[in-house]
C-alpha atoms as a PDB file:
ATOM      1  CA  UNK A   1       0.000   0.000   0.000  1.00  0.00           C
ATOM      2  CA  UNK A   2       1.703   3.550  -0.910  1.00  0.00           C
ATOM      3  CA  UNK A   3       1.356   6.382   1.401  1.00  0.00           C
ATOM      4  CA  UNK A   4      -1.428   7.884  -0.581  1.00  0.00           C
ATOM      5  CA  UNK A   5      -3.500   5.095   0.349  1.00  0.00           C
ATOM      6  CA  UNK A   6      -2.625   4.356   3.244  1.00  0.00           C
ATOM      7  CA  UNK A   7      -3.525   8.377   4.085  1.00  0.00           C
ATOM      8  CA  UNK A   8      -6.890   8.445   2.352  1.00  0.00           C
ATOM      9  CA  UNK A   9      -7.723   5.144   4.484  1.00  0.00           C
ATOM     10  CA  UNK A  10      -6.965   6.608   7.931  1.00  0.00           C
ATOM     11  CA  UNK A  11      -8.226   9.391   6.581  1.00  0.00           C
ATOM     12  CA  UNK A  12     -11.954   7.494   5.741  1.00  0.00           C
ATOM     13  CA  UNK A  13     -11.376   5.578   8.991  1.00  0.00           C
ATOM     14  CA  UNK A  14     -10.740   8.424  11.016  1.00  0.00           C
ATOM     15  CA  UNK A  15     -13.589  10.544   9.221  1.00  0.00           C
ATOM     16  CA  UNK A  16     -16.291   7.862  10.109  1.00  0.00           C
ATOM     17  CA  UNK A  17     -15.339   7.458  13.561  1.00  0.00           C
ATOM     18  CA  UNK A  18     -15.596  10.890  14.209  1.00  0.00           C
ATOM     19  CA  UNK A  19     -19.182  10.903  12.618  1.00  0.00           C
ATOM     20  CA  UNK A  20     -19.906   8.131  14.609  1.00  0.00           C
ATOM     21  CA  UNK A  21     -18.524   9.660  17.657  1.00  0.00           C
ATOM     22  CA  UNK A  22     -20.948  12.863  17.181  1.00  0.00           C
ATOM     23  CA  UNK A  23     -23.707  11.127  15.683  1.00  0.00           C
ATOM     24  CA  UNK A  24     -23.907   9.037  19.089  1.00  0.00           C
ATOM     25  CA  UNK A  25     -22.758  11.899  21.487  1.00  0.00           C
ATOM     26  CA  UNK A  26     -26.162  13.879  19.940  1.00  0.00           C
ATOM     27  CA  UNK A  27     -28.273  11.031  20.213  1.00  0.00           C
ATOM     28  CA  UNK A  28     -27.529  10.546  23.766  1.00  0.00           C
ATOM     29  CA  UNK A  29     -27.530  14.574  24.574  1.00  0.00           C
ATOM     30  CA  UNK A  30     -31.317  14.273  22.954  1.00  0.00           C
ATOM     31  CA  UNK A  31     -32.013  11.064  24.839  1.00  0.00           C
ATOM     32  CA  UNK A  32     -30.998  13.015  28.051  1.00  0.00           C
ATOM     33  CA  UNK A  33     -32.791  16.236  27.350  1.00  0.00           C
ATOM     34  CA  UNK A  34     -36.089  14.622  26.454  1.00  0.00           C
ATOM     35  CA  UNK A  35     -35.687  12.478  29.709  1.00  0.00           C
ATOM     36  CA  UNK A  36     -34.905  15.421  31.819  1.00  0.00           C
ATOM     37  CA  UNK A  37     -37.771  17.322  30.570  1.00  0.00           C
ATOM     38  CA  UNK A  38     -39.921  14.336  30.726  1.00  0.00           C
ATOM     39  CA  UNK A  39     -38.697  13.624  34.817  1.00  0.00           C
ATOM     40  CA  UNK A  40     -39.087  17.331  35.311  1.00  0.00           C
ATOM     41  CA  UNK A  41     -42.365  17.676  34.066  1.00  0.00           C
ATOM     42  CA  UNK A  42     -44.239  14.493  35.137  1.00  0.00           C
ATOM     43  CA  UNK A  43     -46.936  14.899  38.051  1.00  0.00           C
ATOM     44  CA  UNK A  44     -45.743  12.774  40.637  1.00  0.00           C
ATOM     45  CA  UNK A  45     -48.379  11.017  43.413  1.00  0.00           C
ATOM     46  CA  UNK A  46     -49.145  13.543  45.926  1.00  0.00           C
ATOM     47  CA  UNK A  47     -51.595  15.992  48.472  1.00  0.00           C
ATOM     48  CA  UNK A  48     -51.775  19.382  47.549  1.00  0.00           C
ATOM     49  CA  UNK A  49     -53.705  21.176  50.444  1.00  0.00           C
ATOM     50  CA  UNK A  50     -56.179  24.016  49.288  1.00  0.00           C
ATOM     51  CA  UNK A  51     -53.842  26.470  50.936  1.00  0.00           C
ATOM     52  CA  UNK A  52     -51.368  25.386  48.967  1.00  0.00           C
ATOM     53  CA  UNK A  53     -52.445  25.430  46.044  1.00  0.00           C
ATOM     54  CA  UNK A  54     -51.326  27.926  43.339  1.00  0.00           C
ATOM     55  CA  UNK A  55     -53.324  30.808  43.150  1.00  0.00           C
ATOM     56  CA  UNK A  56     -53.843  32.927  40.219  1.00  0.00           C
ATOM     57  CA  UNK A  57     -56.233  36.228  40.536  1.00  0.00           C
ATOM     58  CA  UNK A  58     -58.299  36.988  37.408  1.00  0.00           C
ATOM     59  CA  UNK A  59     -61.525  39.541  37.483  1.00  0.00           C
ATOM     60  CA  UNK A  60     -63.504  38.841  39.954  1.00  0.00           C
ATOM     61  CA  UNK A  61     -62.428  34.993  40.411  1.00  0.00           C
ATOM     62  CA  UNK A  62     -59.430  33.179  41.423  1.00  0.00           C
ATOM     63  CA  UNK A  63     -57.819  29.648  40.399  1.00  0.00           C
ATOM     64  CA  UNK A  64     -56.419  27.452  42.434  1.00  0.00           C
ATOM     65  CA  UNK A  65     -53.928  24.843  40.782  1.00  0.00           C
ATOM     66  CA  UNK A  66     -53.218  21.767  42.410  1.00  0.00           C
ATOM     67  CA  UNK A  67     -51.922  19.928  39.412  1.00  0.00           C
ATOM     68  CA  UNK A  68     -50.442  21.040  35.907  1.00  0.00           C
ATOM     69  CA  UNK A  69     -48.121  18.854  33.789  1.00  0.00           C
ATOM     70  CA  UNK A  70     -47.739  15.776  32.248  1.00  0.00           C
ATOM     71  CA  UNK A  71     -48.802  12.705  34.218  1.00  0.00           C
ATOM     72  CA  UNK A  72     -47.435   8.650  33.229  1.00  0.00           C
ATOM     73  CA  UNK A  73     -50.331   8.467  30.477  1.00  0.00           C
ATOM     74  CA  UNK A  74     -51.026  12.569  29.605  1.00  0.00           C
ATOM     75  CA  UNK A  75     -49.806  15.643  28.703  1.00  0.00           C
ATOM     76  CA  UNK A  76     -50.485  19.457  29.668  1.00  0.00           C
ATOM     77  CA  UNK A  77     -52.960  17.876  32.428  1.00  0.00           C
ATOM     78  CA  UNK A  78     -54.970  20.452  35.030  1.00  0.00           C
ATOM     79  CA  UNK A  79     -56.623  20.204  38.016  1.00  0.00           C
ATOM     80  CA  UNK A  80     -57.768  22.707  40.154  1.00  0.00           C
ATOM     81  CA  UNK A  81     -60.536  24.778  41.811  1.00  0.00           C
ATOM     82  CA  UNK A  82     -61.999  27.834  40.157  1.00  0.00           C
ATOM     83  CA  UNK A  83     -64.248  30.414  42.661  1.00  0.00           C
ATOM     84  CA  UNK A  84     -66.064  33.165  40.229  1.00  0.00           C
ATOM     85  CA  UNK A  85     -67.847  35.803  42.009  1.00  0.00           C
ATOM     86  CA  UNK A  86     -71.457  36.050  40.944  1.00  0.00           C
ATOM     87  CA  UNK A  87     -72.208  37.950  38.009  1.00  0.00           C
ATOM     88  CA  UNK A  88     -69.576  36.878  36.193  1.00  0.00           C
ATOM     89  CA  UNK A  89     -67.564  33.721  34.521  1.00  0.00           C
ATOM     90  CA  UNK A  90     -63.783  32.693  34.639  1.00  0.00           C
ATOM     91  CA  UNK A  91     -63.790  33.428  31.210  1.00  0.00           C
ATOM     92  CA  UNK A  92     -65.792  32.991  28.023  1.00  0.00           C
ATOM     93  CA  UNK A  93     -67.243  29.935  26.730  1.00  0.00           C
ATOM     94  CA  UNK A  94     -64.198  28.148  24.878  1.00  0.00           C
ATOM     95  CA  UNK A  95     -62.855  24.778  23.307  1.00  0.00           C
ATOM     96  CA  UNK A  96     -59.755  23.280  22.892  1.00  0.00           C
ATOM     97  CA  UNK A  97     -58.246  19.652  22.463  1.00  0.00           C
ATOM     98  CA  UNK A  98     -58.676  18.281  26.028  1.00  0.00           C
ATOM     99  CA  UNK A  99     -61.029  15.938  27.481  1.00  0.00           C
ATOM    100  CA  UNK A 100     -62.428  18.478  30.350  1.00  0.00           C
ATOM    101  CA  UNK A 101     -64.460  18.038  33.613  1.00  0.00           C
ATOM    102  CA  UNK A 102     -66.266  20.629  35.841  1.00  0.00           C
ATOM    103  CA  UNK A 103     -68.058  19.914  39.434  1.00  0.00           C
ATOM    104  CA  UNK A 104     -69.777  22.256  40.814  1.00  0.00           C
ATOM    105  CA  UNK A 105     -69.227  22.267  44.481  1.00  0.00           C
ATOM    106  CA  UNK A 106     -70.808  25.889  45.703  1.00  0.00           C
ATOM    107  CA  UNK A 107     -73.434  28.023  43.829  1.00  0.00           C
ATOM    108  CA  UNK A 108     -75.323  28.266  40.982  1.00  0.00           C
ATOM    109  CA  UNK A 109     -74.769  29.183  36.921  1.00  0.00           C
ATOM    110  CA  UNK A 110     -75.634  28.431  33.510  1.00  0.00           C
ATOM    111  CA  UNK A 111     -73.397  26.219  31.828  1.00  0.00           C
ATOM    112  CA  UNK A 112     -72.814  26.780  28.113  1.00  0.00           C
ATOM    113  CA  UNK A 113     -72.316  23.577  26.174  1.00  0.00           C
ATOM    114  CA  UNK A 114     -72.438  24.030  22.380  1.00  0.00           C
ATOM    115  CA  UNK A 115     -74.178  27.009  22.236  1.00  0.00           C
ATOM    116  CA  UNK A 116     -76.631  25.592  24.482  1.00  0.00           C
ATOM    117  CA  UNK A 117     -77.546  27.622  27.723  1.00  0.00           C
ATOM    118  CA  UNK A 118     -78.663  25.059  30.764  1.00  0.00           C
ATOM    119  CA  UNK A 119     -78.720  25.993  34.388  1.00  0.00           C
ATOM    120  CA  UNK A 120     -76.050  24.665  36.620  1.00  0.00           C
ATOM    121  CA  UNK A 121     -75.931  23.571  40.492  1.00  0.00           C
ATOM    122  CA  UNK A 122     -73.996  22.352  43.204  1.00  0.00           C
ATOM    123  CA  UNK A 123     -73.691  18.728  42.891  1.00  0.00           C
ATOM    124  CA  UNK A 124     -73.723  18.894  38.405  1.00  0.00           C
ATOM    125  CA  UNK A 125     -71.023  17.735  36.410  1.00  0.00           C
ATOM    126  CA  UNK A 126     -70.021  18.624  32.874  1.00  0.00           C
ATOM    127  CA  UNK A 127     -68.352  17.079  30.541  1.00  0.00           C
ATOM    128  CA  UNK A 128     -66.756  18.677  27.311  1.00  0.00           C
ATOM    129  CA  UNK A 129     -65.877  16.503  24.310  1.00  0.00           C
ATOM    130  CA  UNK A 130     -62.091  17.826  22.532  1.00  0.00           C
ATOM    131  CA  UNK A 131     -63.182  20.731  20.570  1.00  0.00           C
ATOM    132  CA  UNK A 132     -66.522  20.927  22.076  1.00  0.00           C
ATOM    133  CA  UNK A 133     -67.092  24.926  22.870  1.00  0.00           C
ATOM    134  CA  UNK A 134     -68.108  25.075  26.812  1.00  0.00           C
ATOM    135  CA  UNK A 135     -68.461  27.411  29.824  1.00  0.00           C
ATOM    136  CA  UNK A 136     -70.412  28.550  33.268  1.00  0.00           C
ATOM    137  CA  UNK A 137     -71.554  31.825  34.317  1.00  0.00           C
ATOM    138  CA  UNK A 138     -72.464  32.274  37.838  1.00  0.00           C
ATOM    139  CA  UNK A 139     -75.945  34.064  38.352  1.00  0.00           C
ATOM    140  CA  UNK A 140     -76.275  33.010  41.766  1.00  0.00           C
ATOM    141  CA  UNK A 141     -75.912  35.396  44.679  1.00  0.00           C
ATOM    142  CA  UNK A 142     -72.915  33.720  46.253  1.00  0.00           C
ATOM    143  CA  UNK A 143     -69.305  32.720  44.979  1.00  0.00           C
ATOM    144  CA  UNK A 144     -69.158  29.550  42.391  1.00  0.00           C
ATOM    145  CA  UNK A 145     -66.924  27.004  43.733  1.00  0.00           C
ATOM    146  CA  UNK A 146     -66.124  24.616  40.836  1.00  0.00           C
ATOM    147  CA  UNK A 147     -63.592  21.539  40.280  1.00  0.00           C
ATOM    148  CA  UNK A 148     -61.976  21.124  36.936  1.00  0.00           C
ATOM    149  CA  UNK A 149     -59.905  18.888  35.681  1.00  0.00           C
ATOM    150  CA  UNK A 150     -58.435  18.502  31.817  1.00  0.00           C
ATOM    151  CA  UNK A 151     -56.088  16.570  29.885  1.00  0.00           C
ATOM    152  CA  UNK A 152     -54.285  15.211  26.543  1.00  0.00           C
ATOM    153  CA  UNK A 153     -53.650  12.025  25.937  1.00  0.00           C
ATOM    154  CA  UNK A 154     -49.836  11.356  25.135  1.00  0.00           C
ATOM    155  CA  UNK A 155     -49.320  10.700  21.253  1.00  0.00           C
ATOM    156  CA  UNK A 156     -52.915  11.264  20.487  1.00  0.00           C
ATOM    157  CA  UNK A 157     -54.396  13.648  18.602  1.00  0.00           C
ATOM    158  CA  UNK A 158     -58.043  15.056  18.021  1.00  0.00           C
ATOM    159  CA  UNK A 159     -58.370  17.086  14.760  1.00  0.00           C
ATOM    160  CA  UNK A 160     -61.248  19.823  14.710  1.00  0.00           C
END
């Protein structure tokens, strides 16, 4: 073999190592990240006490998260307690791609389910279908206490 050769074959050798090298080195680096993320963001089994529950103040209600994340079978999953003051709603009737439960637990409304108006009580539950538009109102006198929870399933999805 003449020097020439013998270059251009370490040369090959040396080249697909080196690819090899970074092509596993990035593999692994995604591997990592994506389990990282995935450890950091899965909801692990616990008690979240109503005081301790993240609060976040919107006009004239308040949510309290106990849950958000992804849990072992969904993604971007919710749970919480809304309280809307009366004469008013959370927000306006909506729909997205989650699966989506509501309880009320204090007070009276009208739920909205698909442009239908129905009144709403402690004790009702609702459930809204992915892309299903959907919302409650409180007429009642007092605060509305509500439960809600919502969820994706992982690697599915619902087209509109």
């Amino acid at each position: 073999m003449n020097n020439k050769t013998y270059l251009k074959a370490i040369g090959l050798t040396l080249s697909f190592t080196l690819a090899s090298a970074c092509s596993s080195i990035a593999t692994n680096k995604t591997n990592n990240t994506e389990k990282a993320t995935e450890q950091k963001a899965t909801i692990q089994s616990s008690i979240v006490s109503f005081e301790n529950a993240h609060k976040t103040p919107y006009d004239h209600s308040v949510f309290h998260t106990y849950f958000m994340g992804d849990t072992t079978t969904t993604k971007e999953a919710i749970v919480g307690i809304a309280i809307i003051e009366p004469g008013h709603e959370i927000h306006p009737a909506h729909k997205h791609e989650d699966e989506e439960y509501l309880l009320i637990i204090e007070g009276s409304g009208v739920w909205t389910l698909n442009g239908v108006e129905t009144p709403a009580k402690a004790g009702d539950v609702l459930f809204a279908s992915p892309w299903d538009m959907h919302g409650i109102f409180n007429t009642g006198d007092v605060p509305m206490k509500f439960f809600v929870t919502r969820a994706k399933g992982k690697n599915v999805t619902i087209k509109q």
